[in-house]
Protein backbone atom coordinates (compact mmCIF):
# COMPACT_ATOMS: atom_id res chain seq x y z
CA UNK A 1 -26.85 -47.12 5.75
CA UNK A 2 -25.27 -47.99 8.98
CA UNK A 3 -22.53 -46.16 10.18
CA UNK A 4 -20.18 -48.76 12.31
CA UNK A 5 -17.30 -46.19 12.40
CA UNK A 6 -18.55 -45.88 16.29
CA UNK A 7 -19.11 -41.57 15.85
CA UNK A 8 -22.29 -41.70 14.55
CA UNK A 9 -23.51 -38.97 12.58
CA UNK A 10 -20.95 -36.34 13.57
CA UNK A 11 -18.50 -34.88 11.27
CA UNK A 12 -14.72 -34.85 11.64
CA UNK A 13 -13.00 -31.65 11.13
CA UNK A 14 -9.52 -31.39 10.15
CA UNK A 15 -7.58 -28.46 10.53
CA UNK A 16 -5.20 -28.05 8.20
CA UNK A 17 -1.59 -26.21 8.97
CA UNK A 18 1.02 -25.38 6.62
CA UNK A 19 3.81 -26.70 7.81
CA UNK A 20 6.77 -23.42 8.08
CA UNK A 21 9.93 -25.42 8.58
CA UNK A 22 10.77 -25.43 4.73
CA UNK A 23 9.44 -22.20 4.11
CA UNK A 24 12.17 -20.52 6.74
CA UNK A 25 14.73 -23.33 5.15
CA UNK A 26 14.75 -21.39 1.60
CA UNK A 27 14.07 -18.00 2.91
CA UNK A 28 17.75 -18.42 4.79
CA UNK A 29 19.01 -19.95 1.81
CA UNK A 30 18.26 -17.49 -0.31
CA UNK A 31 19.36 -14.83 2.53
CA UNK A 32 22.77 -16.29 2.09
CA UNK A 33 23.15 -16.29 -1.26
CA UNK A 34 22.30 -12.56 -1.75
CA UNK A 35 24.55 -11.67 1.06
CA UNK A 36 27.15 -13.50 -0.77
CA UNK A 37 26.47 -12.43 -3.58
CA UNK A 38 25.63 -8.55 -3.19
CA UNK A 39 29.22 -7.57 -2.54
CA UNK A 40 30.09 -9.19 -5.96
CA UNK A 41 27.77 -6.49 -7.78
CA UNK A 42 29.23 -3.43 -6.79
CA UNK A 43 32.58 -4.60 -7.96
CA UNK A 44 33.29 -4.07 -11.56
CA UNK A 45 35.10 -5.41 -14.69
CA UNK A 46 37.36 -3.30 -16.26
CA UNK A 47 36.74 -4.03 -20.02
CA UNK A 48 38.68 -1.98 -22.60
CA UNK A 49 36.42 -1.53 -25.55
CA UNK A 50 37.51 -1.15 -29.13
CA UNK A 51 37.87 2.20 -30.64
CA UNK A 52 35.47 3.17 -33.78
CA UNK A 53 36.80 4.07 -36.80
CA UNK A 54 32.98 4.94 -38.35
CA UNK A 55 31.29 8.52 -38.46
CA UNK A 56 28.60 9.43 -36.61
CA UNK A 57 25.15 9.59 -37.97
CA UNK A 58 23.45 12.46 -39.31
């Protein structure tokens, strides 16, 4: 066959990159949303659970 593409019989090599930008984008998103959220775990609920009127097994 003839090769018209005008590089004759070399190859083309393509170097592929990933690309970081959205990568950093949900790393700080996620960075904010534990820091927002951390404070809200040490901080309890005060629930007031029934008393049981059953015995205790054997």
């Amino acid at each position: 066959m003839v090769n018209n593409s005008g590089q004759g019989s070399s190859k083309r090599r393509y170097m592929s990159e990933i690309n970081v930008t959205p990568l950093v984008d949900v790393v700080i998103v996620l960075l904010i949303i534990f820091m927002v959220a951390a404070p809200m775990m040490t901080k309890g609920l005060d629930v007031k659970l029934p008393e049981t009127t059953a015995k205790s097994l054997p």
